[in-house]
N, C-alpha and C. Protein backbone atom coordinates (compact mmCIF):
# COMPACT_ATOMS: atom_id res chain seq x y z
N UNK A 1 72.44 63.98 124.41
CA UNK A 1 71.97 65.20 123.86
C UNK A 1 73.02 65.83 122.94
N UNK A 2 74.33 65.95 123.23
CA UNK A 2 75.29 66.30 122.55
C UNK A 2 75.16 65.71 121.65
N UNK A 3 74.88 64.19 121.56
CA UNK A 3 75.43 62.98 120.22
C UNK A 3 74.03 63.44 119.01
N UNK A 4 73.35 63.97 119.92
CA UNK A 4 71.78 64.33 118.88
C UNK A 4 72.27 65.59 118.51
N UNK A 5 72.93 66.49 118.62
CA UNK A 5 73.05 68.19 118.57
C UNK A 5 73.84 67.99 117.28
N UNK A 6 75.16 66.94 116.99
CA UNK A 6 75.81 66.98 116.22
C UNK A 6 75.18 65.83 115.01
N UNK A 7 74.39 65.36 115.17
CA UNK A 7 73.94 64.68 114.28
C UNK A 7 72.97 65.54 113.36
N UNK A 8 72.07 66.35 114.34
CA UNK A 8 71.30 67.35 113.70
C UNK A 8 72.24 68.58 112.73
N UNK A 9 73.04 69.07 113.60
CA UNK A 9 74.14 70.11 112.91
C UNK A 9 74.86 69.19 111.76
N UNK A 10 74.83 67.89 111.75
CA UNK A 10 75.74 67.08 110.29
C UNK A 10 74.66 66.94 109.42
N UNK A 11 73.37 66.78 109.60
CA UNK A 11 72.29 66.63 108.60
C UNK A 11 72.18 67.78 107.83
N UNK A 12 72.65 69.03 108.17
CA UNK A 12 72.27 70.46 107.84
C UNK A 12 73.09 70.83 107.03
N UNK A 13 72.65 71.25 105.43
CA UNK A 13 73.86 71.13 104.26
C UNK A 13 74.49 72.32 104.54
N UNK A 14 75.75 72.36 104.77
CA UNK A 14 76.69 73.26 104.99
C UNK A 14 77.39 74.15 103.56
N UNK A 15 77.00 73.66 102.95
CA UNK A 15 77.17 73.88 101.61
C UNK A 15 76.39 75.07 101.46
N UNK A 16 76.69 76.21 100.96
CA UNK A 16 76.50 77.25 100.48
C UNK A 16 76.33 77.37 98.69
N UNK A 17 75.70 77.57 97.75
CA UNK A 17 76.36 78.32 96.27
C UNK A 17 76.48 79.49 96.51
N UNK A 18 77.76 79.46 96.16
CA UNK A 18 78.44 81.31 95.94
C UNK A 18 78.63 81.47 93.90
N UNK A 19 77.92 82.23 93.60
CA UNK A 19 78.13 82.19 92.40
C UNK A 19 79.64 82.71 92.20
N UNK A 20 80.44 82.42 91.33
CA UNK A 20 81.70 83.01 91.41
C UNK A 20 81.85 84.45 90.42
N UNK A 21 82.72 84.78 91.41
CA UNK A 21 82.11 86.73 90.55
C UNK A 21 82.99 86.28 89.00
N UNK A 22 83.12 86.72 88.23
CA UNK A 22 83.86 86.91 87.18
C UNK A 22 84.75 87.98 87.44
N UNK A 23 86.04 87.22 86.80
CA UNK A 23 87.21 88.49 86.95
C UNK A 23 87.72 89.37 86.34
N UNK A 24 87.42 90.47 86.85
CA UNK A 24 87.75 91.77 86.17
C UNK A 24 88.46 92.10 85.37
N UNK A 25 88.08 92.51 83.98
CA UNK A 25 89.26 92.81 83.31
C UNK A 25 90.19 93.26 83.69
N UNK A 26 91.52 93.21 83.42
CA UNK A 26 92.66 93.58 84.03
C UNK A 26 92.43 95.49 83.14
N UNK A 27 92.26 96.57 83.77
CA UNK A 27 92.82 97.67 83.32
C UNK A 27 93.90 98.36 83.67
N UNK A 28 94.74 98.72 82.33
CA UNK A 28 95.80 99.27 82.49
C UNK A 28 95.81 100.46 82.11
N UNK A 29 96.10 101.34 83.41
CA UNK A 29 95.77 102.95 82.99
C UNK A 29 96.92 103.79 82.78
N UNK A 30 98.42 102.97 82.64
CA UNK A 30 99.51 103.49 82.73
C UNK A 30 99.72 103.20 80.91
N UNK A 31 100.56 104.15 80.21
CA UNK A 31 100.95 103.91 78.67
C UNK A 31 102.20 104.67 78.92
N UNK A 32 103.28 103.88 77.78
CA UNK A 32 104.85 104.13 77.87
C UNK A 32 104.35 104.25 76.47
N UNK A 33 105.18 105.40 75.88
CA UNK A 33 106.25 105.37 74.29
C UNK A 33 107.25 105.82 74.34
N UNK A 34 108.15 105.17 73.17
CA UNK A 34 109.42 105.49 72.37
C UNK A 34 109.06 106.32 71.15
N UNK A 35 109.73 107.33 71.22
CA UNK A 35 109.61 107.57 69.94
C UNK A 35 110.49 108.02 69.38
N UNK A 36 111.19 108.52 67.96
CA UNK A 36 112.12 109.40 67.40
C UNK A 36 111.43 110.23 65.80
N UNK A 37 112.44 111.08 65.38
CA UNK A 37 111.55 111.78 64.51
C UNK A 37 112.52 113.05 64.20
N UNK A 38 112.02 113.93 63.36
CA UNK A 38 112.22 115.00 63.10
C UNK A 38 111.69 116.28 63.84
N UNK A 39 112.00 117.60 64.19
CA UNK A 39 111.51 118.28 64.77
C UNK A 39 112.25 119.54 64.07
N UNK A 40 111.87 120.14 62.78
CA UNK A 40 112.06 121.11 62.41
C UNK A 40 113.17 120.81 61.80
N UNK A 41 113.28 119.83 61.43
CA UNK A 41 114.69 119.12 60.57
C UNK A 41 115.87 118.31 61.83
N UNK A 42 115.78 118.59 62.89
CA UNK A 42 116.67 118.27 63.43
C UNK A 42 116.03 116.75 64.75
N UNK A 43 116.79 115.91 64.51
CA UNK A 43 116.77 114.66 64.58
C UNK A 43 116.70 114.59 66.09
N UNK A 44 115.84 113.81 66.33
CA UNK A 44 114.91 114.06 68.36
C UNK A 44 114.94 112.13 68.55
N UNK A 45 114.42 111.89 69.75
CA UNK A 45 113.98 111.13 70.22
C UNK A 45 113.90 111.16 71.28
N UNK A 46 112.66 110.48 72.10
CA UNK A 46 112.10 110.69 73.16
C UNK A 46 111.47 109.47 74.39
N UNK A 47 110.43 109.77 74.77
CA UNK A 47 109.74 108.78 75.86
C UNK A 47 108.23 109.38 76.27
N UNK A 48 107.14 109.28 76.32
CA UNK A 48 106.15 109.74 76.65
C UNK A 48 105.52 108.63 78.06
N UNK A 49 105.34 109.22 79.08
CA UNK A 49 104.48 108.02 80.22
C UNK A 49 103.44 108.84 80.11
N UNK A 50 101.97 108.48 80.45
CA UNK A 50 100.92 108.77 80.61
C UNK A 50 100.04 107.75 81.88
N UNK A 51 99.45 109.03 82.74
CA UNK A 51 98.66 107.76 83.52
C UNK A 51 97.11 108.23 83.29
N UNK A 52 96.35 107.33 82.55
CA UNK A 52 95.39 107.64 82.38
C UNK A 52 94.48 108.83 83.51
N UNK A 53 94.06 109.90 82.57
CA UNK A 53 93.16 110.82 83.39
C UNK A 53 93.94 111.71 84.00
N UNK A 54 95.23 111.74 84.41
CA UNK A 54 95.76 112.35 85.76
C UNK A 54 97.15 113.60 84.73
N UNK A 55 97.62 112.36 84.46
CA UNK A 55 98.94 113.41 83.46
C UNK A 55 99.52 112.59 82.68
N UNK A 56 100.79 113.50 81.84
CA UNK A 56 101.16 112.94 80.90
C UNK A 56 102.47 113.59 80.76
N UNK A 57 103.38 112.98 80.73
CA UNK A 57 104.90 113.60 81.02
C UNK A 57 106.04 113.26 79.03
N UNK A 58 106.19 113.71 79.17
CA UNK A 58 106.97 113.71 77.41
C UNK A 58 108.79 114.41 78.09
N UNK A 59 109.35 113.78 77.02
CA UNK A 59 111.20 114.52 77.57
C UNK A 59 111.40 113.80 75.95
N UNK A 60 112.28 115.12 75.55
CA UNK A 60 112.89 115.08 74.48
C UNK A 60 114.03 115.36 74.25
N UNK A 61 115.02 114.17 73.41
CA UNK A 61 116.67 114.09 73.67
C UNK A 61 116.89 114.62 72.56
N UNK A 62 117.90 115.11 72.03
CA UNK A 62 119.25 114.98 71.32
C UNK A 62 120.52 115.03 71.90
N UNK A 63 120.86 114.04 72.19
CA UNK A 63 121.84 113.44 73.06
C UNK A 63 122.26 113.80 74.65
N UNK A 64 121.45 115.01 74.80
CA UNK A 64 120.92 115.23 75.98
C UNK A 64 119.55 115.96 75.95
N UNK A 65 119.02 116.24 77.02
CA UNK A 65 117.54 116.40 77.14
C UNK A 65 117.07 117.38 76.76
N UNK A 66 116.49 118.12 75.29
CA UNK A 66 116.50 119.16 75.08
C UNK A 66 115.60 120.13 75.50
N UNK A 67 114.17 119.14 76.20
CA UNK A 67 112.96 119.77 76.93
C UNK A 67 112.13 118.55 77.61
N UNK A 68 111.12 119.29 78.11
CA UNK A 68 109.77 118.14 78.99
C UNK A 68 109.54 119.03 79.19
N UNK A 69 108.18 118.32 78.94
CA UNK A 69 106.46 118.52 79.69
C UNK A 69 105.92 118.00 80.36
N UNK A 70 105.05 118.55 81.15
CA UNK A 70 104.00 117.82 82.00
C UNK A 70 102.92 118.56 81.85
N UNK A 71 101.69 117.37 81.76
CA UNK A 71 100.38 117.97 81.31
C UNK A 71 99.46 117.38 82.50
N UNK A 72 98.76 118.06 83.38
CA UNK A 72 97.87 117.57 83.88
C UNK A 72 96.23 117.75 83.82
N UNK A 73 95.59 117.79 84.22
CA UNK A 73 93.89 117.86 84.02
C UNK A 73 93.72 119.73 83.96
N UNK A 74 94.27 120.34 84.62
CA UNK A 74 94.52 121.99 84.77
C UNK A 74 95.69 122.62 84.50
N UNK A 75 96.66 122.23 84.07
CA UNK A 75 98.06 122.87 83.69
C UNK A 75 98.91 122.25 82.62
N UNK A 76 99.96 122.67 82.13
CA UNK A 76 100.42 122.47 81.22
C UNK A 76 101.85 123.00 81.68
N UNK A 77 102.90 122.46 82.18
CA UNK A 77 104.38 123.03 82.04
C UNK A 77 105.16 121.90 81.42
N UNK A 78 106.57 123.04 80.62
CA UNK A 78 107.49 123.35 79.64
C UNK A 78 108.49 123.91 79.89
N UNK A 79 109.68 122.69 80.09
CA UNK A 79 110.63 122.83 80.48
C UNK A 79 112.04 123.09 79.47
N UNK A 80 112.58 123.89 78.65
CA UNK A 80 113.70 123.80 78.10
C UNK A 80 115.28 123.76 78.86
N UNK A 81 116.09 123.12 79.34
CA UNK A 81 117.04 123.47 79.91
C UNK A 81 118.16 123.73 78.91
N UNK A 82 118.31 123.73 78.20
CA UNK A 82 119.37 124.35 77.53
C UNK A 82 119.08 125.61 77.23
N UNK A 83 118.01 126.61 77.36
CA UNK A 83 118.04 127.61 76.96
C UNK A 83 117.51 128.34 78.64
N UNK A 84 117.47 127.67 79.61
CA UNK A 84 116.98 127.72 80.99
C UNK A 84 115.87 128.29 81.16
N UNK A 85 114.64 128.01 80.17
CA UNK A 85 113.55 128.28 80.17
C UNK A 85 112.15 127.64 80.73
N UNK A 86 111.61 127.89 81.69
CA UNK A 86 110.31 127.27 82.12
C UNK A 86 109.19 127.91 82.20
N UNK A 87 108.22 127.30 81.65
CA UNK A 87 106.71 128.14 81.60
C UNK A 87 105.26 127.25 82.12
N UNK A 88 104.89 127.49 82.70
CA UNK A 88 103.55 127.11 83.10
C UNK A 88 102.26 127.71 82.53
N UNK A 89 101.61 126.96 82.25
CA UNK A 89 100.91 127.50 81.10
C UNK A 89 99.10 126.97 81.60
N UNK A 90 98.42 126.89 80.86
CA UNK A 90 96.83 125.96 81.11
C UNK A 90 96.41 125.68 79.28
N UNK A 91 95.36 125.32 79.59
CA UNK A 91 94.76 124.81 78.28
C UNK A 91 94.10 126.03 77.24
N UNK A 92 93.89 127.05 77.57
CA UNK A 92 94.02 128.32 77.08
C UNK A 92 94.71 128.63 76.41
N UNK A 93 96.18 128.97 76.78
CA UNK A 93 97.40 129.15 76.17
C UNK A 93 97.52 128.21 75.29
N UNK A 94 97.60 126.89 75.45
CA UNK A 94 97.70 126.24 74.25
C UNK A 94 96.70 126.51 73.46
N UNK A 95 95.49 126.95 73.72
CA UNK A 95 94.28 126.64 72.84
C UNK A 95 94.63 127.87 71.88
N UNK A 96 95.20 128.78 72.13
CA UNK A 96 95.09 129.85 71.51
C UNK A 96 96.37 129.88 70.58
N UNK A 97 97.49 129.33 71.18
CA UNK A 97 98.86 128.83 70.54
C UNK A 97 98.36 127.94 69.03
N UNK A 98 97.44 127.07 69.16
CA UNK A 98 97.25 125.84 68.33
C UNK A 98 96.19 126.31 67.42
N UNK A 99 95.50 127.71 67.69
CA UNK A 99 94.72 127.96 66.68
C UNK A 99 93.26 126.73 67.23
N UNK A 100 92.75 126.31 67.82
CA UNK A 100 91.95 125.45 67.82
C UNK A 100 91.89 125.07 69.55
N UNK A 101 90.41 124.74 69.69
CA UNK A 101 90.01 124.03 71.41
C UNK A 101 91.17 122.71 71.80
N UNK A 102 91.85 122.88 72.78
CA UNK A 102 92.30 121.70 73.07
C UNK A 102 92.24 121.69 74.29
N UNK A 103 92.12 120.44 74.96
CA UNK A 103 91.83 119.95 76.53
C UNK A 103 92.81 118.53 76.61
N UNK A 104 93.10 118.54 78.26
CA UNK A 104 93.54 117.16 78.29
C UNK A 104 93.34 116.25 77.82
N UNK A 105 92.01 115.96 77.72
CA UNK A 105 91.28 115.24 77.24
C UNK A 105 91.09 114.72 76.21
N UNK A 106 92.08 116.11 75.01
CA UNK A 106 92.20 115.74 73.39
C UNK A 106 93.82 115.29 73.56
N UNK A 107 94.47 115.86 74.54
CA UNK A 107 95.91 115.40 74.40
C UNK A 107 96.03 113.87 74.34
N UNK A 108 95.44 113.64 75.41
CA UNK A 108 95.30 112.07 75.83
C UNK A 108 94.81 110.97 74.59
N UNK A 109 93.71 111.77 74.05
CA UNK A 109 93.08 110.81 73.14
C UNK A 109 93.70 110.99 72.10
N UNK A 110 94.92 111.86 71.63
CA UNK A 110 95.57 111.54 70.21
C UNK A 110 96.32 110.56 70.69
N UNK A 111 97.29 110.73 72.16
CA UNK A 111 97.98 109.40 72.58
C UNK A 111 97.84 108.61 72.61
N UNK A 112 96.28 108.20 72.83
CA UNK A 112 95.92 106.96 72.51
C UNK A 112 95.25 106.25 71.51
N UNK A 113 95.37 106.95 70.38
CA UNK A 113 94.71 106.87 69.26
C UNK A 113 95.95 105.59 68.41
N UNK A 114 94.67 105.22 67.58
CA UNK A 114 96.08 104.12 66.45
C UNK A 114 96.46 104.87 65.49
N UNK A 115 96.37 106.16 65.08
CA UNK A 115 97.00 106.80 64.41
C UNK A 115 97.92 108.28 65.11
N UNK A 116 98.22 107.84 66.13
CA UNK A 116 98.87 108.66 66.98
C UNK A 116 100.23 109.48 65.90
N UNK A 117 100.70 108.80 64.91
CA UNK A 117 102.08 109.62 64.54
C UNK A 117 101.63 110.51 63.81
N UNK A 118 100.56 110.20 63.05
CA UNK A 118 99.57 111.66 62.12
C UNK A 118 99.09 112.63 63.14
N UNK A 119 98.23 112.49 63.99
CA UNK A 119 97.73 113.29 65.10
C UNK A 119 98.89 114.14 65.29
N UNK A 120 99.86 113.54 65.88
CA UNK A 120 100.95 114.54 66.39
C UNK A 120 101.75 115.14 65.64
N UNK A 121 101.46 114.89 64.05
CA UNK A 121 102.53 115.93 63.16
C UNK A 121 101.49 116.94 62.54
N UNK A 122 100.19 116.48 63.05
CA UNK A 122 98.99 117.60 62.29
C UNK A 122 98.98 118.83 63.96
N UNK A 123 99.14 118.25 64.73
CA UNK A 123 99.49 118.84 65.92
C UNK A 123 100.17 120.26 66.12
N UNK A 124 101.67 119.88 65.74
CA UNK A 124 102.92 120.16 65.82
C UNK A 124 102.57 121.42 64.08
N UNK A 125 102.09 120.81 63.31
CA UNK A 125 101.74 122.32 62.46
C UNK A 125 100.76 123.36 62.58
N UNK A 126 99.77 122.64 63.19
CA UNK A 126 99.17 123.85 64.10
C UNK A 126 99.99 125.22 65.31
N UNK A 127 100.87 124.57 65.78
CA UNK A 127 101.74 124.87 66.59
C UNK A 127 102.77 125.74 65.78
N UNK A 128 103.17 125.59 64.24
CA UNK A 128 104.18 126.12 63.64
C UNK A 128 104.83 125.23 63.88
N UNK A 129 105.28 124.02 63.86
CA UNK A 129 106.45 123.21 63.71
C UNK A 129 106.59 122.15 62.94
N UNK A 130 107.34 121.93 61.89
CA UNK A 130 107.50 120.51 61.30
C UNK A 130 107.80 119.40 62.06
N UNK A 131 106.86 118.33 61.59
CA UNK A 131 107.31 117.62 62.79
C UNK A 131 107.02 116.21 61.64
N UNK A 132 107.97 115.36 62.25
CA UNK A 132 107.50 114.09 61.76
C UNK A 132 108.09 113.01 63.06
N UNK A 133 107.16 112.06 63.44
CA UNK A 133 107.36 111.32 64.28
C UNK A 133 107.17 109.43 64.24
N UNK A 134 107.98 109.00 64.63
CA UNK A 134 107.53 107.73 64.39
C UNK A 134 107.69 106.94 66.28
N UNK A 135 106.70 105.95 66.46
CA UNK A 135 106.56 105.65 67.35
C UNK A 135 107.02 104.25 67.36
N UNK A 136 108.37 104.63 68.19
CA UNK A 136 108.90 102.82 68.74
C UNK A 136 108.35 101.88 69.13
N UNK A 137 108.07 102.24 70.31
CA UNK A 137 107.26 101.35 71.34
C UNK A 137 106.31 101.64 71.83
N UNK A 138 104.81 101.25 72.00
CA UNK A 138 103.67 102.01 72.81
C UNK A 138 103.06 100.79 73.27
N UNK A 139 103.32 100.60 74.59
CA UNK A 139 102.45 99.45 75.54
C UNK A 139 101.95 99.89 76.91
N UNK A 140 100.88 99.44 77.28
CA UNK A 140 100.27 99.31 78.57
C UNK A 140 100.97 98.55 79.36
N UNK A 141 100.87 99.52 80.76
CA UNK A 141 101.85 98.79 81.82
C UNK A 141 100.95 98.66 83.23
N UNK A 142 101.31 97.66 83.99
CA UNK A 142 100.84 98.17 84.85
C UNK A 142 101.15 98.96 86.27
N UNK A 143 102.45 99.46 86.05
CA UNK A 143 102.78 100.50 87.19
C UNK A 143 103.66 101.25 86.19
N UNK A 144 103.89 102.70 86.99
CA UNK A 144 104.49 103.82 86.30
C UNK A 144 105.23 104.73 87.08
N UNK A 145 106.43 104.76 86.98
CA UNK A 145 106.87 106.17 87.80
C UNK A 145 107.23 107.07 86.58
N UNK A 146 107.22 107.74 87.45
CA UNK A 146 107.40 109.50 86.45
C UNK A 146 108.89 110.04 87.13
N UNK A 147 109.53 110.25 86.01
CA UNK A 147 110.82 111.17 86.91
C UNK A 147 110.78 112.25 87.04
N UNK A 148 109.84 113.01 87.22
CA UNK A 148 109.81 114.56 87.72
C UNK A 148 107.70 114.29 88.15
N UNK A 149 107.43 115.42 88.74
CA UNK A 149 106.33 115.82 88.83
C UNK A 149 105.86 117.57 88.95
N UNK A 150 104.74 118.17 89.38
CA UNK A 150 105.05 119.41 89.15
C UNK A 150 106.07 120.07 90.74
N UNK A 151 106.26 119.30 91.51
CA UNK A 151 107.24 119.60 92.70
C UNK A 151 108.71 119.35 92.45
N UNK A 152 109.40 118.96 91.80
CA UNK A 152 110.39 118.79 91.13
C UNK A 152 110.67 118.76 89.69
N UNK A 153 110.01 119.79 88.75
CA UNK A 153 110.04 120.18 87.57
C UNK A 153 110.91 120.81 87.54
């Protein structure tokens, strides 16, 4: 009876089709830039991380750190330490600063735009500032740390 049980269980195609899923595009929701430039005549360079949707952190050198930001879905802080200034702000304040509606949502999408160095000097004159920027490096990553957040700003 056994020798019949396994003969019956070996006749029985064990074989399954599993269609195979297709693999997911890889998305990368993390973006790094370099950048350097002018900022009212005086000679900058910087770093921007962004994690898609969530925030977007910017620090700007001349040979030491002359400011950072952090932008998230509801806030906006602005850090100067050389002049020991910090402000927390929302999308309001800027909106009203810039003369024009702006949301995370537009911050993000000049960052990720292919004409990102125009965006941000048409930006920056809305704002009152000359600005000219050129962008080093801009690649997708796939992990990101941030060196500050809004708990250690």
């Amino acid at each position: 009876m056994l020798l019949a049980a396994m003969v019956v269980a070996g006749c029985r195609g064990t074989k399954s089709i599993v269609e195979p899923t297709p693999q997911q595009e890889e998305r990368h929701d993390y973006t790094v830039m370099t950048f350097n430039g002018t900022v009212d005549g005086m000679s900058v360079s910087g770093q921007v991380r962004m994690e898609r949707d969530k925030q977007i952190w910017c620090s700007v050198n001349k040979f030491i750190e002359v400011g950072r930001a952090l932008a998230t879905a509801d806030s906006v802080w602005v850090r100067v330490p050389l002049m020991n200034r910090y402000q927390k702000g929302d999308y309001k304040d800027l909106s009203r600063l810039a003369n024009m509606q702006l949301t995370f949502k537009d911050l993000q999408g000049i960052l990720e735009s292919d004409d990102v160095e125009r965006r941000i000097e048409e930006l920056g004159r809305r704002f009152g500032v000359a600005m000219q920027v050129k962008i080093l490096r801009k690649e997708k990553v796939e992990k990101l740390t941030f060196p500050f957040d809004k708990g250690n700003f």
